[in-house]
Protein backbone atom coordinates (compact mmCIF):
# COMPACT_ATOMS: atom_id res chain seq x y z
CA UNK A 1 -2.71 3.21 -25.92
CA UNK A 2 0.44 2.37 -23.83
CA UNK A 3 2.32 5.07 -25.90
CA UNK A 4 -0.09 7.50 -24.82
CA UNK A 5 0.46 6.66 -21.58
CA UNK A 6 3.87 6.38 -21.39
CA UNK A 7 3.99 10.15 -22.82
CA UNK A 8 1.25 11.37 -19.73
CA UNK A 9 3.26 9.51 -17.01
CA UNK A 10 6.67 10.88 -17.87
CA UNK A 11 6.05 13.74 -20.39
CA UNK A 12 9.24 15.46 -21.82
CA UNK A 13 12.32 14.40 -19.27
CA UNK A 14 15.22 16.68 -21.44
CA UNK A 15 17.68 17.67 -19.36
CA UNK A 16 18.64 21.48 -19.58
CA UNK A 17 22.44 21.73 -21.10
CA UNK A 18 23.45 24.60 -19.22
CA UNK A 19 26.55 24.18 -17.35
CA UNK A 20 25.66 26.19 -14.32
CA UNK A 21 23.26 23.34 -13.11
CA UNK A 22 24.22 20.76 -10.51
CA UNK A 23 22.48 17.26 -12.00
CA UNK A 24 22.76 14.30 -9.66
CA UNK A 25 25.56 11.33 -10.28
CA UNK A 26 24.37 7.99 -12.09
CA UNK A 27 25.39 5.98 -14.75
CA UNK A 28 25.88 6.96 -17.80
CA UNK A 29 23.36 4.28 -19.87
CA UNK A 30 19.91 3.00 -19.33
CA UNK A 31 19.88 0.76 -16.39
CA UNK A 32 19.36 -3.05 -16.46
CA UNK A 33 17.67 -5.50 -14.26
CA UNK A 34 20.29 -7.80 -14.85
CA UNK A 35 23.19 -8.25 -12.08
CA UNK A 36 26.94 -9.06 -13.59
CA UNK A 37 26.16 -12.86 -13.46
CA UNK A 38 23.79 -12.40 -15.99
CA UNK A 39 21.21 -13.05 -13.65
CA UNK A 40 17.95 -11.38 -13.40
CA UNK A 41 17.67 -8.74 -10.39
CA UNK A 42 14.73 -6.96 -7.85
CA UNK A 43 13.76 -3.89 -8.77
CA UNK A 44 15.30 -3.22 -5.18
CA UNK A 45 18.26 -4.68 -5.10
CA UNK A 46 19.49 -2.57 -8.46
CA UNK A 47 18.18 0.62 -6.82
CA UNK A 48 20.25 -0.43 -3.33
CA UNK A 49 23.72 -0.32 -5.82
CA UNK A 50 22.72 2.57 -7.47
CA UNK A 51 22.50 4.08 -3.78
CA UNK A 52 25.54 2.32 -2.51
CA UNK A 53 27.13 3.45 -5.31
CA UNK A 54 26.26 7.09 -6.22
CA UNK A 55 24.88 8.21 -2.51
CA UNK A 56 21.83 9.56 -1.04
CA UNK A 57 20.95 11.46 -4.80
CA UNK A 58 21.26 9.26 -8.27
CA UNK A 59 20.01 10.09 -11.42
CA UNK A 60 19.59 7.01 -14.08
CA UNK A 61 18.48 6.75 -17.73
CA UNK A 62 15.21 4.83 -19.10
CA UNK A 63 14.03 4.42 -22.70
CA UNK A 64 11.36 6.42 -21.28
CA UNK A 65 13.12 9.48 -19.78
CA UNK A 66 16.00 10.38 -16.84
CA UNK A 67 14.93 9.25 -13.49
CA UNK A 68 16.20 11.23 -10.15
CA UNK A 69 16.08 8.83 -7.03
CA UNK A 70 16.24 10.47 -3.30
CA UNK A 71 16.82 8.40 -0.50
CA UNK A 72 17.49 10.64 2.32
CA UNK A 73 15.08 11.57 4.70
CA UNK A 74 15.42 15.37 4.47
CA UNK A 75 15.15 15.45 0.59
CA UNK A 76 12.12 13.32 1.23
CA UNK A 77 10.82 16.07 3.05
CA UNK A 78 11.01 18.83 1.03
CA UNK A 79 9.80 16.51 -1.98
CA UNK A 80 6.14 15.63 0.03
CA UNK A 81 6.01 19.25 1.36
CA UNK A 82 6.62 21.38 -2.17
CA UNK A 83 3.46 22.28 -3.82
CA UNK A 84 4.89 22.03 -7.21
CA UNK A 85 5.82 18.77 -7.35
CA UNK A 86 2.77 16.14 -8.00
CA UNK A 87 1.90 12.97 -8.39
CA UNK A 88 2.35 11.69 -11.46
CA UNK A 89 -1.19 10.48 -13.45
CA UNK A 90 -0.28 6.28 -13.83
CA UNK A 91 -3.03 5.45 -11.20
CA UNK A 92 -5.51 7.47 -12.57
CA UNK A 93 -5.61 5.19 -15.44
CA UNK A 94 -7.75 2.64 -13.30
CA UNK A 95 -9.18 5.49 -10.90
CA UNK A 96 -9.88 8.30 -12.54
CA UNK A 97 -10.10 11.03 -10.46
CA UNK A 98 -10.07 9.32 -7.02
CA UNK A 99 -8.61 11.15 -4.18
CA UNK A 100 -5.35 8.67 -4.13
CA UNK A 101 -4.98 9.82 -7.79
CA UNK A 102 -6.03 13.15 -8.15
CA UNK A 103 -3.68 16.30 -7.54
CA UNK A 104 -6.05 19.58 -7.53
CA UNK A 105 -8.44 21.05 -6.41
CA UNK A 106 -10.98 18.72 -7.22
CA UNK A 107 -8.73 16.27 -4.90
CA UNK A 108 -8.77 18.63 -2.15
CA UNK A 109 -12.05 18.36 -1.88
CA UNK A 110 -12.33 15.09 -1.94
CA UNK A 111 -10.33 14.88 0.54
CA UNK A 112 -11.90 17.72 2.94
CA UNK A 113 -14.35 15.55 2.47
CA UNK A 114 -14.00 12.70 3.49
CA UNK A 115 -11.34 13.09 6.19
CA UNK A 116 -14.12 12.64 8.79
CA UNK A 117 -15.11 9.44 7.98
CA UNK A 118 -11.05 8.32 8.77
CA UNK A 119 -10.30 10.64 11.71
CA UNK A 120 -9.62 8.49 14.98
CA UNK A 121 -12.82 9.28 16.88
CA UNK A 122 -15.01 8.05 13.98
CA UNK A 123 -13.03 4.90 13.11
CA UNK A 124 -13.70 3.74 16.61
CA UNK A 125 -17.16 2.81 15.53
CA UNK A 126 -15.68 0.33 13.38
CA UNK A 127 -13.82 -1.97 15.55
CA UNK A 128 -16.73 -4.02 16.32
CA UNK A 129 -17.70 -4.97 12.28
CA UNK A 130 -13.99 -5.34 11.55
CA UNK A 131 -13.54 -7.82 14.37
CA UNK A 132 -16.79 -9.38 13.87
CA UNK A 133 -16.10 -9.63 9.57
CA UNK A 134 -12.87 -11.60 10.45
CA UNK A 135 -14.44 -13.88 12.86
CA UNK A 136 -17.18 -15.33 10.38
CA UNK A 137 -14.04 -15.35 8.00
CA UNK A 138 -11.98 -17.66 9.96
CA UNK A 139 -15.25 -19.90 10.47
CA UNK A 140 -14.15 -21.32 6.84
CA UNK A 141 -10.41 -21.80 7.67
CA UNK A 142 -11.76 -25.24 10.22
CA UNK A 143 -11.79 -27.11 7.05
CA UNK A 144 -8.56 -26.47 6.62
CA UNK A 145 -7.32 -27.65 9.99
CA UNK A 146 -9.57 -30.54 9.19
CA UNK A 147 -7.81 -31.70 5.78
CA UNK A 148 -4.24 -30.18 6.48
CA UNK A 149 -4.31 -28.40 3.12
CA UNK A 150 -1.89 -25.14 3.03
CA UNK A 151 -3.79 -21.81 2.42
CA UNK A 152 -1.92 -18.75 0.59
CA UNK A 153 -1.98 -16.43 3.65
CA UNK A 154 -1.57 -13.64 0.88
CA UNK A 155 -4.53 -14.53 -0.83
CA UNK A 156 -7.22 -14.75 2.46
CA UNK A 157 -5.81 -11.61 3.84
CA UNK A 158 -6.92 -9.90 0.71
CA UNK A 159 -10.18 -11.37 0.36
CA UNK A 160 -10.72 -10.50 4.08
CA UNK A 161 -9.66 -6.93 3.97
CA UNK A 162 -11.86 -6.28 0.95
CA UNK A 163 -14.78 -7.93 2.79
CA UNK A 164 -13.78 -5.47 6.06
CA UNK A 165 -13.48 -2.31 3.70
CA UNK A 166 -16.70 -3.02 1.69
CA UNK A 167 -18.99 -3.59 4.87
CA UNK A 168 -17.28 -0.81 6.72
CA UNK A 169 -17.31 2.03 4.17
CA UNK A 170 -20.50 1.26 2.19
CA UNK A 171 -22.14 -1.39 4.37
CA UNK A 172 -22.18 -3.96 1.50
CA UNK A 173 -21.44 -7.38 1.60
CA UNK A 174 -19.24 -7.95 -1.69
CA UNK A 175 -18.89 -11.87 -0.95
CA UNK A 176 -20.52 -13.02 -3.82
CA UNK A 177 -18.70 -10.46 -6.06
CA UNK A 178 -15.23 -11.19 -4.05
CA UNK A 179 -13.58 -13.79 -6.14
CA UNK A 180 -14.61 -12.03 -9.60
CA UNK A 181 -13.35 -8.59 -8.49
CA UNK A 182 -10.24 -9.66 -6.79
CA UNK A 183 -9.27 -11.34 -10.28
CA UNK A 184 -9.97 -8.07 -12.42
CA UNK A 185 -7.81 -5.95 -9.39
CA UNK A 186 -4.67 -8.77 -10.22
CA UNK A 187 -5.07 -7.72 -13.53
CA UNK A 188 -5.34 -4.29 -13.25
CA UNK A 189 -2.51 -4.02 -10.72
CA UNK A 190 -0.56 -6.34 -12.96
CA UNK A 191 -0.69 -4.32 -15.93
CA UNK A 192 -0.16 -0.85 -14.31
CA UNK A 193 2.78 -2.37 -12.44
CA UNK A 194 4.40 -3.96 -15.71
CA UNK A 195 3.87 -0.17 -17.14
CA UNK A 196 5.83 1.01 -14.03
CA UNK A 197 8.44 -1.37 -14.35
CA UNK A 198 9.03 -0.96 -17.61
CA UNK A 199 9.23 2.68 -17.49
CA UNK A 200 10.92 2.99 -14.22
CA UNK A 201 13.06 0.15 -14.11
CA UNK A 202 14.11 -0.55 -18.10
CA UNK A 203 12.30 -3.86 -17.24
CA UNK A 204 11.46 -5.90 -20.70
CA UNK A 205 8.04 -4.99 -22.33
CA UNK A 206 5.29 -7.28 -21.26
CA UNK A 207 2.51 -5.39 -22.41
CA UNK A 208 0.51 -6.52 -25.62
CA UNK A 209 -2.55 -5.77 -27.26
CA UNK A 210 -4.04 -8.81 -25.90
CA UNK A 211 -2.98 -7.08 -22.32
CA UNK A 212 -4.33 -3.90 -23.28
CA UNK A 213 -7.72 -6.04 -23.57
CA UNK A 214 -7.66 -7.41 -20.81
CA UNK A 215 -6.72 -4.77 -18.83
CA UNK A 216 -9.52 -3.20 -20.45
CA UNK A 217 -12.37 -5.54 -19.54
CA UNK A 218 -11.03 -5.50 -15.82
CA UNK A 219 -11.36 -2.01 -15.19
CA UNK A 220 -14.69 -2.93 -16.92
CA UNK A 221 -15.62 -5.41 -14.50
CA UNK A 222 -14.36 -3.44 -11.69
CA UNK A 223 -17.01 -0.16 -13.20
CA UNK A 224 -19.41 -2.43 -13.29
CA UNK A 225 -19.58 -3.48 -9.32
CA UNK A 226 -18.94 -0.40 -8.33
CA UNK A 227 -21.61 1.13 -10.81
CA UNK A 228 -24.43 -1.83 -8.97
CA UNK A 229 -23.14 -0.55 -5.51
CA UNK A 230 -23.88 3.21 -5.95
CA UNK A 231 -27.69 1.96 -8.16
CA UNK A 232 -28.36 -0.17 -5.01
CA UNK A 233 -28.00 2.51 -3.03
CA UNK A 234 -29.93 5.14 -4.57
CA UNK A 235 -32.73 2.49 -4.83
CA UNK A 236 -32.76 1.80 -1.05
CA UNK A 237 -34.57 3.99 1.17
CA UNK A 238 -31.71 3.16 3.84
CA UNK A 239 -28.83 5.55 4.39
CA UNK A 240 -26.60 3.87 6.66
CA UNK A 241 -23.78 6.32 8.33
CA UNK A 242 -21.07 5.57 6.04
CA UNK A 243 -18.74 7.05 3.17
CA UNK A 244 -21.31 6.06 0.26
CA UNK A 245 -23.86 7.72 1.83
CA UNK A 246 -21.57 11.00 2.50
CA UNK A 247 -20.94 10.79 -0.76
CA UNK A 248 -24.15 10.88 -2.46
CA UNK A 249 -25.16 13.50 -0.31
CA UNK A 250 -21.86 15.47 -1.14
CA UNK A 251 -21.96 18.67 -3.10
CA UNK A 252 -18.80 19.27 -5.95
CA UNK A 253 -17.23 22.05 -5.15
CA UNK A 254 -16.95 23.89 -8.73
CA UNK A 255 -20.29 22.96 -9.69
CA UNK A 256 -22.67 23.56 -7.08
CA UNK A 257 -23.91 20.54 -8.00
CA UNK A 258 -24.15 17.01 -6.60
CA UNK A 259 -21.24 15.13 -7.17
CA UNK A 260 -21.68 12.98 -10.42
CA UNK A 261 -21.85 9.65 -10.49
CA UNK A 262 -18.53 9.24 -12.38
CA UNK A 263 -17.09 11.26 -9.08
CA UNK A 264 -18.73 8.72 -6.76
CA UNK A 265 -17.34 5.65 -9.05
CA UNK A 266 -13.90 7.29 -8.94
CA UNK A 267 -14.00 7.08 -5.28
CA UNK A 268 -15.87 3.93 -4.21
CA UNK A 269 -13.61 1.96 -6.20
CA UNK A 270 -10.84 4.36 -4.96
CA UNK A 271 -11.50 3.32 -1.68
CA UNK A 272 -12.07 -0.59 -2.20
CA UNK A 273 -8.79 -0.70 -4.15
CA UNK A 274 -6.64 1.35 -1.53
CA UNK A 275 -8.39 0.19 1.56
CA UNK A 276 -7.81 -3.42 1.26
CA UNK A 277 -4.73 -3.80 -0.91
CA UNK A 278 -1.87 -2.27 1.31
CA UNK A 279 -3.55 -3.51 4.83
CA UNK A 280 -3.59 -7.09 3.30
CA UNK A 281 -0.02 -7.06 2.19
CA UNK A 282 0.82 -5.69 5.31
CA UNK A 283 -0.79 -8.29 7.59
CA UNK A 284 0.72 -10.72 4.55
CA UNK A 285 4.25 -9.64 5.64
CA UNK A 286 3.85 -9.85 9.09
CA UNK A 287 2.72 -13.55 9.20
CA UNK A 288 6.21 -14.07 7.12
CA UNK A 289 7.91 -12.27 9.86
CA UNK A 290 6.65 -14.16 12.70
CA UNK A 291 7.10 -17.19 10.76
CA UNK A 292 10.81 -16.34 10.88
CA UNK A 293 10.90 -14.98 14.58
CA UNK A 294 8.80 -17.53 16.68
CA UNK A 295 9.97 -15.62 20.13
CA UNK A 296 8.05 -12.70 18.50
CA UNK A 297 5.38 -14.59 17.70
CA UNK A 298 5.03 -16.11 21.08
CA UNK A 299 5.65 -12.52 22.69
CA UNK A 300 2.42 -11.12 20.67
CA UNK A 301 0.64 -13.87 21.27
CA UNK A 302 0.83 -13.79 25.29
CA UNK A 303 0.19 -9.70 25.04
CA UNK A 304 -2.95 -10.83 23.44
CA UNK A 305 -4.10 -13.69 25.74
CA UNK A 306 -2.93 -11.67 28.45
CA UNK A 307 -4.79 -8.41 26.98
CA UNK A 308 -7.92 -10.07 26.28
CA UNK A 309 -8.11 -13.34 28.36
CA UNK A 310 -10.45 -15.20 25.67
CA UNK A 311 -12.96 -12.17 24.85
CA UNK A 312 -13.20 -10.58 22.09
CA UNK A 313 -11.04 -7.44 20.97
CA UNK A 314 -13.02 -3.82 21.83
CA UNK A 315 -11.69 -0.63 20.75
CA UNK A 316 -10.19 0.42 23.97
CA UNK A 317 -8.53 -2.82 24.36
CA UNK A 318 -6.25 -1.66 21.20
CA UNK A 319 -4.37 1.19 23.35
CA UNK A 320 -3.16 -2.39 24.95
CA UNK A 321 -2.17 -4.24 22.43
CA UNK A 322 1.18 -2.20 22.38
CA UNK A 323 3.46 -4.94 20.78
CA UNK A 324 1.19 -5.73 18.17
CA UNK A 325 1.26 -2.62 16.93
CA UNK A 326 5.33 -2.39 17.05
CA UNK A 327 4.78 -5.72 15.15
CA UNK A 328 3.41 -4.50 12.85
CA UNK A 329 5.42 -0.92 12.59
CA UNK A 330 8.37 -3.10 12.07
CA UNK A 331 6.90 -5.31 9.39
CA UNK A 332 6.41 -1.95 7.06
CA UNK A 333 9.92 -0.72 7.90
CA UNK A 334 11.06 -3.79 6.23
CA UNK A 335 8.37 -4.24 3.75
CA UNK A 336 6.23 -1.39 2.89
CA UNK A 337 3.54 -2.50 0.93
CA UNK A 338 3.77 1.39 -0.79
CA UNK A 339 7.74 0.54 -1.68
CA UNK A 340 8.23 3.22 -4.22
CA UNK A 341 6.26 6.51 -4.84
CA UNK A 342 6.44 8.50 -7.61
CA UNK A 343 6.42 12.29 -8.31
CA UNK A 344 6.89 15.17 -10.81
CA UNK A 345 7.83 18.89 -10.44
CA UNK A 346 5.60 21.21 -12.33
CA UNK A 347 8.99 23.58 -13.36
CA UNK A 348 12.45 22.97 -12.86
CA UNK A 349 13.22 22.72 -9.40
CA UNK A 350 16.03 22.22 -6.92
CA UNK A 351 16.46 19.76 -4.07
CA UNK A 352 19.18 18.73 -2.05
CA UNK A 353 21.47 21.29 -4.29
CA UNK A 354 20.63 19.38 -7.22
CA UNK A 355 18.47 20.81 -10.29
CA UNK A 356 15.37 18.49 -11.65
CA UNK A 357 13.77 19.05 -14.96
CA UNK A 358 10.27 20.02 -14.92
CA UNK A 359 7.98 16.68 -15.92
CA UNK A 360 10.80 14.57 -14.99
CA UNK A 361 10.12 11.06 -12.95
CA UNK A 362 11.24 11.34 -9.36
CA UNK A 363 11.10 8.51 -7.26
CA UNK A 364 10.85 8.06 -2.98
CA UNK A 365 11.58 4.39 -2.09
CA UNK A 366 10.42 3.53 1.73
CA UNK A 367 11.98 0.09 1.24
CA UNK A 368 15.52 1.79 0.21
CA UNK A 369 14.62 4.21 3.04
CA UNK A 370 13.65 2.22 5.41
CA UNK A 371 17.10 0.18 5.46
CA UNK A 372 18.86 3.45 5.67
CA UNK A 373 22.10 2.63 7.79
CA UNK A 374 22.15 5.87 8.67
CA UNK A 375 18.72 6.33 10.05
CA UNK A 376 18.54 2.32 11.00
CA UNK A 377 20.87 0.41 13.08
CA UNK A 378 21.26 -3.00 11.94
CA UNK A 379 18.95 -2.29 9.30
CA UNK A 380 17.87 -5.83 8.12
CA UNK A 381 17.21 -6.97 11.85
CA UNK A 382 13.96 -7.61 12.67
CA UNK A 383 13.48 -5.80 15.79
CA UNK A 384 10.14 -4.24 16.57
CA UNK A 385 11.55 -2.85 19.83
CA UNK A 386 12.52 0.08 17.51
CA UNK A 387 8.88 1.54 17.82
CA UNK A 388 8.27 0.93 21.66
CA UNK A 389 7.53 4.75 22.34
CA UNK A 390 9.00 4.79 25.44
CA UNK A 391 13.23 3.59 24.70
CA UNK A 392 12.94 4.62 20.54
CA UNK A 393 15.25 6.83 18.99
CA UNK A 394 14.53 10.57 18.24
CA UNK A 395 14.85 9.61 14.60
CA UNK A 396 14.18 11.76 11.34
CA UNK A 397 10.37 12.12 11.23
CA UNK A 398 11.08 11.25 7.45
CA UNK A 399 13.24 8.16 8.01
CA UNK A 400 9.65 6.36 8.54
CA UNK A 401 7.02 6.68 6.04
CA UNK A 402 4.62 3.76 5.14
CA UNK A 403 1.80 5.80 4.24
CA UNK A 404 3.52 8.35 2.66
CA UNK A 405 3.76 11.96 3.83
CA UNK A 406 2.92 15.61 3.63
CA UNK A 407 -0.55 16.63 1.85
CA UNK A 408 -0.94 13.38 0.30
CA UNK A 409 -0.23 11.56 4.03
CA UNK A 410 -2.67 8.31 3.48
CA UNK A 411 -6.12 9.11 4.18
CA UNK A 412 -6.99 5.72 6.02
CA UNK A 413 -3.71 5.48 8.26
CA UNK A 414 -5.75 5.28 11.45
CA UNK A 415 -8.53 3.17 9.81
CA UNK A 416 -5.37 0.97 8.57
CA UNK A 417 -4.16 0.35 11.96
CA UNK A 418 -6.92 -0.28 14.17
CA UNK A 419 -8.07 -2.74 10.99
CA UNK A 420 -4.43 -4.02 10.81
CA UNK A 421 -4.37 -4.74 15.19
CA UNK A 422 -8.22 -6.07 15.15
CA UNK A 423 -7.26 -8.83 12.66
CA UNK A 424 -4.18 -9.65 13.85
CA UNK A 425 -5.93 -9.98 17.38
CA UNK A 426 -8.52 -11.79 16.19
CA UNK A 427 -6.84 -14.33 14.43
CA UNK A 428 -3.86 -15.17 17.20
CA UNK A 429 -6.89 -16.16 19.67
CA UNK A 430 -7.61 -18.85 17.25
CA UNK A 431 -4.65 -19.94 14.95
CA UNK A 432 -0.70 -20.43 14.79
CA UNK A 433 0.01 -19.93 11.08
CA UNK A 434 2.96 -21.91 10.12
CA UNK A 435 4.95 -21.35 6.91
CA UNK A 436 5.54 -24.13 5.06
CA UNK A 437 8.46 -22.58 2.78
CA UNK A 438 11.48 -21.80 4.61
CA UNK A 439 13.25 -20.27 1.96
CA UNK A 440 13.26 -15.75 1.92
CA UNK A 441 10.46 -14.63 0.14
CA UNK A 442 11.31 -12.35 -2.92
CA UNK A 443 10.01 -9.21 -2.21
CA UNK A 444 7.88 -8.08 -5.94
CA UNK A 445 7.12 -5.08 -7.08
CA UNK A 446 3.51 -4.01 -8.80
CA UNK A 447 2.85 -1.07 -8.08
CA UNK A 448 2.12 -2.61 -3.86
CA UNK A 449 5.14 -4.96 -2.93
CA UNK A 450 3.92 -8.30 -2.50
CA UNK A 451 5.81 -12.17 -1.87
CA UNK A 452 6.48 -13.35 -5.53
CA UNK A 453 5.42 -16.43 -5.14
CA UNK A 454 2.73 -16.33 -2.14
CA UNK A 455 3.08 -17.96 1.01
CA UNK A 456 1.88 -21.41 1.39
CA UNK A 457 0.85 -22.36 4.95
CA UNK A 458 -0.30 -24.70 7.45
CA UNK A 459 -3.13 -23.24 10.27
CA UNK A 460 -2.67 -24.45 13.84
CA UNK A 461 -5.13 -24.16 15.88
CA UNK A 462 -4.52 -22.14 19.24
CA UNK A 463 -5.99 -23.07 22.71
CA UNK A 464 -5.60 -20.28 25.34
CA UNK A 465 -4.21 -21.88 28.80
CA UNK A 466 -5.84 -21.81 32.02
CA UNK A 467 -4.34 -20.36 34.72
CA UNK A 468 -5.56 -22.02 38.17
């Protein structure tokens, strides 16, 4: 099975001979993960000497095939805005043909769609159960406070954005499932991102048959929720105004038909994956941050008491919360939870002056982007006064790109935001959340780019002062 897959993500990577073709710089054998101490390296930190190295434009070898890396902002361009170059087919593995997998037709009308349901007007409507979902959440973190024990702030942002997405998309409360499907998603991001890493990075093999099994029974598990979702639905004689019920109404394009219910599957569980995964490392990231930066921390805290003065976040009060939002900008310059993206050109191609082989891996790196020196003053400084809209740079509009760009431009970036500023609201009214670790997190790549180890911390609670 993983040989079959290796062969669909990569296909045949040969590079022409011909002399009168301009291939990219790089070394000149496979890549290694270790550094020259013998040590073992990030995924990041062997791409950032490849780039210091070679430039803007490397090419490096895998067992699996040549990879061509582009870093600059205007080769990043032209790779999101060609039609034949695609994504390549690893995340359709676990979701089929889901809009954040698919590349077709099919996918563009998936996408047609459902772009209403995301577009800023309708994902006003949600501010209310997204607020209101996190409050009942942080109800269980008193006990906490109570005992003094340290919660993994990676952890309960993830089973909170899941419970927002689930309740706002398909009006289901997943609680009881939570806990079950969160641990078949690890598994399933696990193993895709140990295929990635192994074919991207020349990391060693960690895939077995007794993976393959398991990664087989989660994707199994994960079916199988969805699968109860959709039955529930059809049973009830409710049809709330939400993406389940667009979809079941939805007609497929080719077919004249109603969509099937392996299309609906692909795309509920599209939908729960993507919708809490990235906002949850996001908000993850940004509680490191402000751990690190407590005049930041205070500084979005007052905009907030100020903003709000003990009420509850509404929709307009968002427009507001203007240093939240650079907050949290900042947070995915640094740490995108998307940190690499992959690609493939249908037929040999050119970009930047340099020719690609058709079916070859190409690879966009926000993180490697993103710390640009060119593009990024200072770029390792923490600074969210780079996004105030009123004293930022005219910068490349591909210099910054945390939910990708082009056609495939993330379909929930607005629904990402609001839910991203609504939590972040919602929980500075009531907590401080205090790291307890010190020490940098490692920044680790599955597929989403997540703290390697967690991150343990304390909650303090947060009284809002009185003015006389």
């Amino acid at each position: 099975m993983f040989d079959q897959q290796m062969s669909i993500y990569y296909g045949n990577s040969t590079l022409s001979p011909s002399t009168a073709k301009i291939y990219p710089p790089g070394p000149s054998d496979n890549i290694s993960p270790i550094g020259p101490d013998g040590d073992e390296i990030s995924q990041f930190e062997m791409l950032g000497r490849l780039q210091e190295k070679y430039g803007d434009v490397f090419r490096y070898k895998t067992f699996a095939g040549s990879m061509y890396a582009f870093s600059h902002p205007e080769h990043i361009k032209q790779i999101f805005q060609r039609l034949d170059i695609t994504r390549t087919p690893l995340l359709s593995i676990v979701l089929g043909e889901g809009v954040l997998a698919a590349d077709n037709d099919h996918w563009k009308h998936q996408r047609r769609l459902m772009l209403p349901v995301f577009q800023k007007p309708n994902v006003a409507k949600f501010t209310s159960l997204i607020r209101d979902t996190t409050t009942t959440y942080l109800d269980g973190w008193s006990a906490y406070v109570d005992t003094g024990e340290p919660i993994d702030i990676v952890q309960a942002m993830t089973h909170l954005t899941l419970s927002v997405v689930s309740r706002t998309l398909f009006s289901v409360d997943m609680d009881k499932e939570t806990s079950s499907f969160l641990n078949s998603f690890t598994i399933a991001i696990k193993y895709l991102g140990e295929i990635a890493n192994t074919t991207s990075f020349n990391e060693t093999m960690r895939i077995s048959p007794e993976t393959n099994t398991r990664f087989q029974q989660a994707v199994g598990q994960m079916n199988d929720v969805v699968s109860a979702i959709i039955k529930d639905r059809r049973k009830s004689t409710a049809r709330p105004d939400d993406l389940l019920s667009l979809l079941l109404e939805a007609v497929d394009v080719e077919s004249g038909k109603l969509l099937t219910e392996e299309q609906i599957k692909d795309e509920v569980i599209t939908m729960l994956l993507a919708g809490h995964e990235t906002t949850s490392l996001g908000l993850a990231w940004v509680w490191y941050m402000l751990g690190h930066h407590p005049e930041i921390e205070d500084r979005i805290g007052n905009e907030i008491d100020e903003t709000l003065a003990g009420r509850k976040v509404n929709y307009e009060d968002v427009a507001n919360l203007q240093y939240s939002r650079m907050v949290l900008e900042e947070t995915m310059r640094l740490y995108p939870p998307v940190a690499v993206i992959w690609r493939q050109p249908l037929t040999e191609i050119e970009v930047g002056g340099y020719t690609i082989p058709e079916q070859t891996g190409i690879l966009v790196s926000p993180f490697l982007t993103h710390r640009h020196k060119d593009f990024w003053p200072d770029p390792l400084v923490f600074d969210p006064e780079r996004f105030n809209p009123e004293t930022a740079p005219k910068r490349h509009p591909f210099a910054y790109f945390p939910f990708g760009g082009g056609r495939h431009l993330c379909l929930g970036k607005h629904f990402a935001m609001l839910e991203s500023q609504v939590i972040l609201a919602t929980i500075l009214q009531r907590y401080r959340i205090r790291l307890l670790d010190r020490e940098p997190a490692i920044p680790h790549y599955l597929i989403t780019l997540r703290p390697k180890n967690g991150l343990l911390c304390a909650l303090e609670p947060h009284v809002l002062a009185t003015r006389p």
